[in-house]
Protein backbone atom coordinates (compact mmCIF):
# COMPACT_ATOMS: atom_id res chain seq x y z
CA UNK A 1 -41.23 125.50 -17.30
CA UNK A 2 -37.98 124.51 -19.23
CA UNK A 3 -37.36 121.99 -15.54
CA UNK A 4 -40.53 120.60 -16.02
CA UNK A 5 -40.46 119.30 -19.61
CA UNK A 6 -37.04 117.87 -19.20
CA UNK A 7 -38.67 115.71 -16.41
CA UNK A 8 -40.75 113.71 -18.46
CA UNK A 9 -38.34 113.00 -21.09
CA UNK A 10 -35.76 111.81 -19.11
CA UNK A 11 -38.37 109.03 -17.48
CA UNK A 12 -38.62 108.22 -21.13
CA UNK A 13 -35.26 107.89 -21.73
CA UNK A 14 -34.98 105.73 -18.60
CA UNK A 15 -38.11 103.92 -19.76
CA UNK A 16 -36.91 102.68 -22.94
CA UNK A 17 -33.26 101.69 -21.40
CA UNK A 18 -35.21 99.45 -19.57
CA UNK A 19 -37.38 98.42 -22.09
CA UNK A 20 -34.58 97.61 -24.76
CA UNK A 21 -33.26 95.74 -21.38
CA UNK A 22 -35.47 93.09 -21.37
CA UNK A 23 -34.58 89.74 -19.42
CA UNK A 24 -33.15 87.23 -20.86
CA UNK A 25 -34.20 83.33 -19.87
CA UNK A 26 -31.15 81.90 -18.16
CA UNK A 27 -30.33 78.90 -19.91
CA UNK A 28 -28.08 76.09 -18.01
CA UNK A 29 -24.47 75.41 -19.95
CA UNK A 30 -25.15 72.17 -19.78
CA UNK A 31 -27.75 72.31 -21.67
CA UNK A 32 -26.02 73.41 -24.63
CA UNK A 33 -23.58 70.92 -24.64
CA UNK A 34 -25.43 69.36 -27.34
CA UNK A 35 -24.46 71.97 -29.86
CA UNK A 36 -21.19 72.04 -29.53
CA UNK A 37 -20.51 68.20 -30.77
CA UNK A 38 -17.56 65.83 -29.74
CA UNK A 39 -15.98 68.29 -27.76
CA UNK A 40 -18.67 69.53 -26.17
CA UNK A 41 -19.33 65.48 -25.05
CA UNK A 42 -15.81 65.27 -23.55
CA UNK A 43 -15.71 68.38 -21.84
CA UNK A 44 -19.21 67.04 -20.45
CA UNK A 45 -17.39 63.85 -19.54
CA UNK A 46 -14.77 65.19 -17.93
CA UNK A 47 -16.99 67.20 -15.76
CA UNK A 48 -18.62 64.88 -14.04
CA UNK A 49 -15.97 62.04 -13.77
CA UNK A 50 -14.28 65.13 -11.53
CA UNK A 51 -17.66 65.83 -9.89
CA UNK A 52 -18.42 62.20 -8.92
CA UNK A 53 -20.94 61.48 -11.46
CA UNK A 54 -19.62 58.08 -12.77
CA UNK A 55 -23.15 56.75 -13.30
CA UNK A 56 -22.64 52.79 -15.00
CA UNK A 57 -19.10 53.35 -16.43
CA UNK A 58 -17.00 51.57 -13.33
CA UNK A 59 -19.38 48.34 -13.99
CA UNK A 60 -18.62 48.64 -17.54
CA UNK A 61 -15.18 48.81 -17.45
CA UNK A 62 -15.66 45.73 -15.31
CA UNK A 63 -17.61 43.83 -17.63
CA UNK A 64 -15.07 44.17 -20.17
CA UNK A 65 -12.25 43.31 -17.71
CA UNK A 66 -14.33 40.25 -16.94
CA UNK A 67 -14.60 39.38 -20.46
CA UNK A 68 -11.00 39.89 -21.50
CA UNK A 69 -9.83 37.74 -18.22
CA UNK A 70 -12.27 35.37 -18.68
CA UNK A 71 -11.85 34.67 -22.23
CA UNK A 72 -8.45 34.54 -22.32
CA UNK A 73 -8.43 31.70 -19.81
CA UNK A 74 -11.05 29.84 -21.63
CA UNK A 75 -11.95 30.39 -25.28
CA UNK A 76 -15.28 28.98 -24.41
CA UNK A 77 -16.47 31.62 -22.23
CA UNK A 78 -18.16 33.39 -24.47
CA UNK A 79 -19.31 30.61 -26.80
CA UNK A 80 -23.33 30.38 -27.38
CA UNK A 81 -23.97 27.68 -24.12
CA UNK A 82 -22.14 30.15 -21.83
CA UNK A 83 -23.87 33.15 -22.53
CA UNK A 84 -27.04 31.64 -22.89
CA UNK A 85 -26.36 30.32 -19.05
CA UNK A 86 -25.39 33.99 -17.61
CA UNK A 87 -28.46 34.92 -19.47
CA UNK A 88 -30.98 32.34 -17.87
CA UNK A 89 -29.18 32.29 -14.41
CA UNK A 90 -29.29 36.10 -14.14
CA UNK A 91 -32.91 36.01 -15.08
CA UNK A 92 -34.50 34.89 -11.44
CA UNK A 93 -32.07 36.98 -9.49
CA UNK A 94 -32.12 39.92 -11.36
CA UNK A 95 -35.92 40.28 -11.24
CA UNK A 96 -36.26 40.47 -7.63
CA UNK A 97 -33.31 42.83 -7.93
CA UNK A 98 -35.41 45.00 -9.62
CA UNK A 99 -37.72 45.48 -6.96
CA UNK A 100 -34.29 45.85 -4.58
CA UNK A 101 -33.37 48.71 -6.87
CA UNK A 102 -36.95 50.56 -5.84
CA UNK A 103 -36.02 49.82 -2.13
CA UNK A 104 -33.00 51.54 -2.38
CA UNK A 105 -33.62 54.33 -4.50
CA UNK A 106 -36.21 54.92 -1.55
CA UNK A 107 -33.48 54.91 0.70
CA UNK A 108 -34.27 51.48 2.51
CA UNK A 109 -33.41 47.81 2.16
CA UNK A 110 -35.54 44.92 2.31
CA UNK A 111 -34.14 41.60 3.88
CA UNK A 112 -37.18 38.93 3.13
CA UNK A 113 -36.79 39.23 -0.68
CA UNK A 114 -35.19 35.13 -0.32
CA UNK A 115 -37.83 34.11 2.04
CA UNK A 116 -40.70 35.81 -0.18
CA UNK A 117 -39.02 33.80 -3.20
CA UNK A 118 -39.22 30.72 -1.42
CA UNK A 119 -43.06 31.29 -0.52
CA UNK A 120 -43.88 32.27 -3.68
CA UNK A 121 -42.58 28.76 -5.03
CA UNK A 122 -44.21 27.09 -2.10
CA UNK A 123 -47.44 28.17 -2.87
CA UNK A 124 -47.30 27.33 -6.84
CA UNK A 125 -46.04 24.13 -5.91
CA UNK A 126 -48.79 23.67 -3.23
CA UNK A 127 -51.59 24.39 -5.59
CA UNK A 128 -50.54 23.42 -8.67
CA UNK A 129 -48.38 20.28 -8.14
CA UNK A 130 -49.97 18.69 -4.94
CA UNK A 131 -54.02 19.75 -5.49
CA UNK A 132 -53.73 20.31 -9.29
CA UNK A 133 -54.58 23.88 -10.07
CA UNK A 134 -54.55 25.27 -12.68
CA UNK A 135 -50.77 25.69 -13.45
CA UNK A 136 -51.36 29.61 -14.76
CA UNK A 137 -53.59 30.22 -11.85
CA UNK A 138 -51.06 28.54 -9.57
CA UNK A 139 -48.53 31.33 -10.89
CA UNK A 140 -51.08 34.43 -9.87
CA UNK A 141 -51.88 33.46 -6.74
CA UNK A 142 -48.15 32.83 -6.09
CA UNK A 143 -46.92 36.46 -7.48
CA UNK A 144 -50.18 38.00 -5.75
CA UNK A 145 -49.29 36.25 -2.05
CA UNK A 146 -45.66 37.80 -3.03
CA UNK A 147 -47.39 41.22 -3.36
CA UNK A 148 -49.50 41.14 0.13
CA UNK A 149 -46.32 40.42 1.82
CA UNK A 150 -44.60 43.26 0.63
CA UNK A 151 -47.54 45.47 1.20
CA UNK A 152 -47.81 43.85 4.87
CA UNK A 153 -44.09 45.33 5.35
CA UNK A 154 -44.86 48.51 3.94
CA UNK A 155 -47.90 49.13 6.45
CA UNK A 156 -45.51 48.06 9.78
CA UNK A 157 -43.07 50.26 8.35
CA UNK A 158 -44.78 53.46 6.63
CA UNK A 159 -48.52 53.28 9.29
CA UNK A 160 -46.23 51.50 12.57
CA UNK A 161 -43.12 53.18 12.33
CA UNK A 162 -41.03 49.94 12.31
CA UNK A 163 -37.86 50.42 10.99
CA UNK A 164 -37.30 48.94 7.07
CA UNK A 165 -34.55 46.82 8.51
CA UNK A 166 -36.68 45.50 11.32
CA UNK A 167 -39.50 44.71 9.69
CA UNK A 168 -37.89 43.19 6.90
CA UNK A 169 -35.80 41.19 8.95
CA UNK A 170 -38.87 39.62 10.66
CA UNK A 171 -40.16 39.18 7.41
CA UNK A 172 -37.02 37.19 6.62
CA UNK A 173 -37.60 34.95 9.19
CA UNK A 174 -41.83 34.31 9.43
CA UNK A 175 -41.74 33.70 5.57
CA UNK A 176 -38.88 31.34 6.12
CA UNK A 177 -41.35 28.75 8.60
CA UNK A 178 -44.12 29.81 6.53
CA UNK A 179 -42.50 28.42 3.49
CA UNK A 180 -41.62 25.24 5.57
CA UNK A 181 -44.81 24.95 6.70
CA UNK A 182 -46.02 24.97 3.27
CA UNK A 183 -43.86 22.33 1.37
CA UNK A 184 -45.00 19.91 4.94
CA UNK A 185 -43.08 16.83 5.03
CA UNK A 186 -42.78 16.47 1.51
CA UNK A 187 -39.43 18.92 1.45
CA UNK A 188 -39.20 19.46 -2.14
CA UNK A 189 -42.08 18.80 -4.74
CA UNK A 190 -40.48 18.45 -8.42
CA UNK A 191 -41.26 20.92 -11.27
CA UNK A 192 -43.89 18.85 -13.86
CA UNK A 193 -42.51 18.36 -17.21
CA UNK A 194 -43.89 20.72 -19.47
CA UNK A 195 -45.54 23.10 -16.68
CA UNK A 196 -45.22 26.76 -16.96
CA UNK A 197 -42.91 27.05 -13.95
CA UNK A 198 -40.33 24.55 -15.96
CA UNK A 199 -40.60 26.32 -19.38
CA UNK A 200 -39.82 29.88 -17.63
CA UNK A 201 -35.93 28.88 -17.77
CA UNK A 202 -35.81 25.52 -19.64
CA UNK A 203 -37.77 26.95 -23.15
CA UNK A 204 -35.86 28.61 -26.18
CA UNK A 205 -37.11 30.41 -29.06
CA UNK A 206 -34.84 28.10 -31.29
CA UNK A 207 -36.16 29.77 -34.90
CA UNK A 208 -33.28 32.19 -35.32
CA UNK A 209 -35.79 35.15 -36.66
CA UNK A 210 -36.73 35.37 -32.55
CA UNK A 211 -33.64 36.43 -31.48
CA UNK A 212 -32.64 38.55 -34.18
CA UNK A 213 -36.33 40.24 -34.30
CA UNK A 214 -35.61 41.09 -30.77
CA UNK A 215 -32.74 42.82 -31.50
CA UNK A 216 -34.42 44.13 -33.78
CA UNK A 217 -37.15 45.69 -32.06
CA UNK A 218 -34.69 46.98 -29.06
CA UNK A 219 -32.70 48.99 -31.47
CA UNK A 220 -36.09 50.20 -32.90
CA UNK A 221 -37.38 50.83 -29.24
CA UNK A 222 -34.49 52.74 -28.03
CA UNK A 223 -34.35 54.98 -31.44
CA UNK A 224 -37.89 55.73 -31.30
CA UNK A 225 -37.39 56.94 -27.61
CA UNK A 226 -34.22 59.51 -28.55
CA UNK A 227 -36.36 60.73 -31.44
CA UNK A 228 -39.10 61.73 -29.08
CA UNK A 229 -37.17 62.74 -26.56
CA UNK A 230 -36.07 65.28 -29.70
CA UNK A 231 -38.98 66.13 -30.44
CA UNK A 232 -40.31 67.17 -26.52
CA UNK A 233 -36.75 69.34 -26.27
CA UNK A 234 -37.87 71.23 -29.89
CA UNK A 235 -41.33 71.67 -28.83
CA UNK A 236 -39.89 73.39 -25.69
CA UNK A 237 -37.38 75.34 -27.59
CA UNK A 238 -34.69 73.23 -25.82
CA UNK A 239 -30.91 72.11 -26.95
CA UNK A 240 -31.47 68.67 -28.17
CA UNK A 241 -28.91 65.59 -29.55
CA UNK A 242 -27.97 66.12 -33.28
CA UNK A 243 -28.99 63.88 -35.56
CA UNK A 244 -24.90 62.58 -35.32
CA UNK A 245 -25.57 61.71 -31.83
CA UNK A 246 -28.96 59.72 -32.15
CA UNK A 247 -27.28 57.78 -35.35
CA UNK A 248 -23.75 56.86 -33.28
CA UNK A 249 -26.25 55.76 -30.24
CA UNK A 250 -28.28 53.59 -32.44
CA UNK A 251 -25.70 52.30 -33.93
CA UNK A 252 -23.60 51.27 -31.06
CA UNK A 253 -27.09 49.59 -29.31
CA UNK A 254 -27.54 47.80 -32.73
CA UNK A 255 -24.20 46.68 -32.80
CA UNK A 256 -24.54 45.30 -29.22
CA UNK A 257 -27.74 43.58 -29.88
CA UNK A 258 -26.74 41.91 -32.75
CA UNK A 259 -23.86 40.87 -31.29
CA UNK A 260 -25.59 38.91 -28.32
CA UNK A 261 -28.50 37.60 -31.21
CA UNK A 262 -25.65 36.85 -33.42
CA UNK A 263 -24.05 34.33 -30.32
CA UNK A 264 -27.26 33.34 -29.02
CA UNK A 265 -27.97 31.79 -33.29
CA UNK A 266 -25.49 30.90 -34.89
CA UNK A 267 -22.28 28.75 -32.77
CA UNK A 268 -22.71 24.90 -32.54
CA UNK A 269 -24.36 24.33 -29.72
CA UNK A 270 -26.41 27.31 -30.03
CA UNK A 271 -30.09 26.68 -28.46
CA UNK A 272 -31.53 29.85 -29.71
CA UNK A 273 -33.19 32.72 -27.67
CA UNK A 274 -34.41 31.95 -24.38
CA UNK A 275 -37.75 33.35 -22.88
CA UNK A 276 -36.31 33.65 -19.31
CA UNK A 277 -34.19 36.52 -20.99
CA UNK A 278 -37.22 37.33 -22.67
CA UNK A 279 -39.13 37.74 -19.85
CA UNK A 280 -36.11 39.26 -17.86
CA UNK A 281 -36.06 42.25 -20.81
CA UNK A 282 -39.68 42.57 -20.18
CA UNK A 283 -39.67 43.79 -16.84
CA UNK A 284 -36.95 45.91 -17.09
CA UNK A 285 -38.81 47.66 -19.71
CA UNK A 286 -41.36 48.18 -18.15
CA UNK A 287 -39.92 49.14 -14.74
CA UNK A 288 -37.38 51.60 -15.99
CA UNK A 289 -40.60 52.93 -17.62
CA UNK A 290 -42.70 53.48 -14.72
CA UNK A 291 -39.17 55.14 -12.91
CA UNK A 292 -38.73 57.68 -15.49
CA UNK A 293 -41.48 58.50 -17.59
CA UNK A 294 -44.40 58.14 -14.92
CA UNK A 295 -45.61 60.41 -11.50
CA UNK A 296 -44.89 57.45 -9.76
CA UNK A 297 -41.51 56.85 -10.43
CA UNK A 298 -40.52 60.57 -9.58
CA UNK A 299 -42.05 60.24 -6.08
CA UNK A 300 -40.01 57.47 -5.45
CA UNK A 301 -37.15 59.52 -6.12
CA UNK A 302 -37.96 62.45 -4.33
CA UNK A 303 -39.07 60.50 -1.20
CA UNK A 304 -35.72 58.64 -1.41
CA UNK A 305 -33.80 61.73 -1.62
CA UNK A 306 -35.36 63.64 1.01
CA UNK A 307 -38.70 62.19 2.58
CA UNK A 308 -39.98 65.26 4.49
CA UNK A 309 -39.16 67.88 2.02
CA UNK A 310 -41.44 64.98 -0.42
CA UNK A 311 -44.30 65.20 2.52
CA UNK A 312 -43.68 69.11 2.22
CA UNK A 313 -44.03 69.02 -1.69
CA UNK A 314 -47.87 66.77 -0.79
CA UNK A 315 -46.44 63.91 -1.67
CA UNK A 316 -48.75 61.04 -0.06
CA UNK A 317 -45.16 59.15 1.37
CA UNK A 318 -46.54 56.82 2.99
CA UNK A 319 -48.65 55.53 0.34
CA UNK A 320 -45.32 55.39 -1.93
CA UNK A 321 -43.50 53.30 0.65
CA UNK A 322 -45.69 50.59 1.04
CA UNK A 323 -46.39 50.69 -3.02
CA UNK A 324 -42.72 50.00 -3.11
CA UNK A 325 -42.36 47.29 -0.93
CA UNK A 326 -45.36 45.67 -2.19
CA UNK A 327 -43.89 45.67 -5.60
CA UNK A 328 -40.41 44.37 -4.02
CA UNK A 329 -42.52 41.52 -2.75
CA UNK A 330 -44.10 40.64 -5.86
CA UNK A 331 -40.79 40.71 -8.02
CA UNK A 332 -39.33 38.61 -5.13
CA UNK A 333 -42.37 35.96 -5.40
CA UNK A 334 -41.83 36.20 -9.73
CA UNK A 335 -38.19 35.66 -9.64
CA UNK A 336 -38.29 32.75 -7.12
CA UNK A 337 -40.21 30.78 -9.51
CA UNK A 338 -37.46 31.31 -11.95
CA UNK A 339 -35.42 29.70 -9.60
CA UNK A 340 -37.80 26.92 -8.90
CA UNK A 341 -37.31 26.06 -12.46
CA UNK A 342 -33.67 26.15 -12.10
CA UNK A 343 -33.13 24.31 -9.27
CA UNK A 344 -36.10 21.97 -10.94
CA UNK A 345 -38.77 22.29 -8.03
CA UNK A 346 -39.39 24.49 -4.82
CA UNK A 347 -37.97 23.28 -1.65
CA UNK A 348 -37.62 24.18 1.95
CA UNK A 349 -34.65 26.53 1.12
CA UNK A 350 -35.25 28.13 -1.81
CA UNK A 351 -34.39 31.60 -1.40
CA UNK A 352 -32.32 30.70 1.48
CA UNK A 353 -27.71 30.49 1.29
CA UNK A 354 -26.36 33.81 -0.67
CA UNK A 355 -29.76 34.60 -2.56
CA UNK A 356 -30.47 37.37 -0.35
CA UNK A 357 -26.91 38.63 -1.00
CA UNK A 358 -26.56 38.25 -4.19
CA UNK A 359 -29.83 40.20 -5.02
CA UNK A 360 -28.76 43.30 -3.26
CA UNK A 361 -25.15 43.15 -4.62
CA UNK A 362 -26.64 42.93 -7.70
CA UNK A 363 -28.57 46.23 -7.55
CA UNK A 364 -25.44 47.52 -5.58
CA UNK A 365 -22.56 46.49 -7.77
CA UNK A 366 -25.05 48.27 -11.16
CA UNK A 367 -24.70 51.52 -9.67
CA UNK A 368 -27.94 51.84 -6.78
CA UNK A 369 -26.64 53.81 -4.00
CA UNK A 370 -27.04 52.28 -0.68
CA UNK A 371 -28.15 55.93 0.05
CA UNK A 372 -31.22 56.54 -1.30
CA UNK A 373 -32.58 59.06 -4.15
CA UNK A 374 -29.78 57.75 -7.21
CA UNK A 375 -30.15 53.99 -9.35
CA UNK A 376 -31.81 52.62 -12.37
CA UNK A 377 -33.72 50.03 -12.93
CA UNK A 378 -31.17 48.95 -15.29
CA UNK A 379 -28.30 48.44 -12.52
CA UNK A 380 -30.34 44.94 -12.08
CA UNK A 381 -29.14 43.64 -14.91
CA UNK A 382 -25.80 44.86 -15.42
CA UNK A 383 -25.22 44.08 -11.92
CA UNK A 384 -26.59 40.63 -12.37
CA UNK A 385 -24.49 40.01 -15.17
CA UNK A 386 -21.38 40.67 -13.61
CA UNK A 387 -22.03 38.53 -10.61
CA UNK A 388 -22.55 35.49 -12.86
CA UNK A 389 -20.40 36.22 -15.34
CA UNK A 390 -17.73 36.15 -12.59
CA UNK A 391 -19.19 32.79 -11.08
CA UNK A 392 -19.42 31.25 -14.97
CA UNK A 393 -16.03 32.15 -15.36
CA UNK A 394 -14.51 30.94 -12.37
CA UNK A 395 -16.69 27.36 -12.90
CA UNK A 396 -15.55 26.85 -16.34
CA UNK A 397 -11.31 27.32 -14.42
CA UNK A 398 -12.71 25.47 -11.99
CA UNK A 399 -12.59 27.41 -8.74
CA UNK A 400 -13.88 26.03 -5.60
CA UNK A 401 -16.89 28.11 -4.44
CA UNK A 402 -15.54 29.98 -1.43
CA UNK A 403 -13.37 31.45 -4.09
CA UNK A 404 -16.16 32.62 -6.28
CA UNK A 405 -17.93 34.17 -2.50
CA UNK A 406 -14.70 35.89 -1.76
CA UNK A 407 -14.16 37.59 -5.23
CA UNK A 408 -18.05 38.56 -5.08
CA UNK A 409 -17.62 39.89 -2.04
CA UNK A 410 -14.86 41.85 -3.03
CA UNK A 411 -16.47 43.22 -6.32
CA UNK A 412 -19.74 44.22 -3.89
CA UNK A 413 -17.22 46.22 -1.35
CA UNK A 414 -15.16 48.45 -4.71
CA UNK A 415 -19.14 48.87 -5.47
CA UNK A 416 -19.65 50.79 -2.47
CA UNK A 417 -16.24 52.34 -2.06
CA UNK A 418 -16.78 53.87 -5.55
CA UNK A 419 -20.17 55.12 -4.48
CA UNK A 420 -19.50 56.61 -1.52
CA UNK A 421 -16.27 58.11 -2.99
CA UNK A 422 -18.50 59.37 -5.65
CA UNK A 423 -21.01 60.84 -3.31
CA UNK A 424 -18.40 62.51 -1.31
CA UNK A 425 -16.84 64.20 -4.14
CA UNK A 426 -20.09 65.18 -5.68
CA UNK A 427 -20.77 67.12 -1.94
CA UNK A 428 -17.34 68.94 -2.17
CA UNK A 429 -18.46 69.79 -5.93
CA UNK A 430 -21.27 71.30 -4.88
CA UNK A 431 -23.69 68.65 -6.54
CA UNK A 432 -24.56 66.22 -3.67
């Protein structure tokens, strides 16, 4: 009898250990480096320079090489007229660069992005120079032929089975006699004075309150999005920045903004803001919105880092494939109007020479891997701005331009070597 009522009390004893043994949510270090301020940041830092995890810091460090070189060559290389030209010369480029970023974060490349430029222009020019429609119309029917092209390379390649390269690299070369086709005998047809297409590069915002409420609104922008990113991590009982953090952030994007207002204003010679960076900003935004904060964006990602375990997951990835080459093809159409208005009219090669090239080293050289699944939209631009601040620096020494193809090139190829060495490492650290 004694046996038996020892039983049941030693289940309870065992009963309770387990119940005062409850399991505790794992929660990933990482996370709480946060909390643990500066030194919690550098140990962070150091852990993923050793892991391979550079993210934008080698093109950084290169735009402030660039600057230092440059500058101390020329004291005019960062004077208001030269910034405001890497500015509207990165503008064209760097939007159809966006839509390269998209390509390779899906793990492909797409060749016709020049020839689609050069159609794009072809067909504004066509209908809104030569038959006189009208000029805003001109520019939708342009983007939108830009868009059908993309989605026609999607279909080969995502329905067919073509291979990106392939079909891209027909693409390259149809679009090319298309847009000859187009532009007839003609072989150039001049941008109107005063036409949409011309102000896209040639109008400023010369009021100083445009530039600085820019800035303004960017710093306001980017601390509204840290406070609610804040807010998500408290709701879900997850480490979030201090309010340190958010303030030395702000402060050093304020700071930068200024800065480029601040040039942009107040220097003789100073033309004010212009709306091709306007413009420029614009899509960024609103791409690097639709990466990260949409469903979208995420199965782009996933498809790019592994395309059948996407399929797997129900991802439609097919659907997301041509969706991102049609927007590739409409970025490509956008931007080549930008460089209509450069070159002051559409001809028979625009989009043709290095434009190709220098799109995808763009996206490259900003920190895209060639590899699929890893960019942001932001590697556009800070891509773009190294490429011309490196050709606007050798101009104003005045370097012949094989010089300025060979120093691209080589920028393009550490680019790669760093990402590759980066992906290699972050494999051995058990992160790839």
């Amino acid at each position: 009898m004694s046996d038996l009522t020892k039983t049941p009390q030693g289940a309870g004893a065992t009963d309770g250990a387990e119940q005062s043994a409850a399991p505790v949510p794992a929660v990933d270090p990482r996370l709480l480096v946060r909390e643990e301020g500066l030194k919690g940041y550098w140990t962070e830092f150091t852990r993923k320079v050793r892991g391979g995890e550079l993210g934008s810091l080698p093109v950084l460090i290169g735009l402030i090489v660039i600057a230092i070189v440059f500058q101390s060559q020329n004291a005019n290389f960062l004077s208001a007229s030269s910034v405001a030209n890497i500015a509207v010369y990165s503008s064209g480029l760097g939007i159809m660069a966006v839509g390269i970023v998209f390509v390779l974060i899906l793990g492909e490349i797409d060749l016709s992005v020049g020839s689609i430029a050069g159609v794009g222009a072809a067909v504004w020019a066509v209908l809104s120079v030569s038959n006189g429609l009208n000029d805003w119309l001109a520019v939708l029917v342009a983007v939108l032929v830009g868009l059908s092209l993309g989605l026609l390379h999607g279909f080969f390649f995502a329905k067919v089975g073509v291979p990106a390269f392939v079909v891209t690299l027909a693409g390259f070369l149809g679009w090319s006699g298309l847009q000859i086709w187009l532009m007839g005998k003609e072989g150039s047809i001049n941008t109107p004075t005063g036409s949409v297409v011309e102000n896209l590069t040639g109008y400023y915002f010369e009021d100083k309150a445009a530039a600085y409420g820019l800035a303004l609104v960017a710093v306001l922008v980017y601390a509204g999005s840290l406070l609610l990113d804040v807010r998500r991590r408290r709701a879900a009982a997850l480490p979030h920045r201090p309010t340190s953090e958010i303030l030395l952030r702000t402060g050093a994007v304020a700071v930068l903004c200024f800065a480029v207002a601040y040039i942009l204003n107040e220097p003789a010679g100073a033309r004010g803001l212009p709306l091709a960076l306007v413009l420029f900003l614009a899509v960024l935004v609103v791409a690097d919105f639709v990466a990260r904060r949409t469903s979208f964006g995420r199965k782009v990602f996933a498809v790019g880092g592994s395309a059948e375990a996407a399929r797997r997951a129900g991802i439609n990835v097919d659907r997301i494939r041509i969706t991102v080459f049609g927007l590739s093809g409409l970025l490509a159409a956008f931007g080549g109007l930008f460089v209509a208005s450069l070159s002051g009219g559409a001809t028979k090669s625009l989009g043709g020479g290095n434009t190709l090239m220098l799109v995808i080293a763009a996206a490259v050289i900003g920190g895209t891997s060639l590899f699929g699944g890893r960019g942001k939209v932001w590697s556009a631009l800070l891509g773009m701005i190294v490429i011309q601040s490196i050709q606007q620096g050798l101009n104003m020494l005045g370097m012949a331009s094989e010089i300025q193809y060979m120093i691209t090139g080589a920028v393009l190829l550490a680019a790669v070597v760093i990402d590759s060495v980066s992906r290699r490492t972050q494999k051995d650290a058990g992160r790839a």
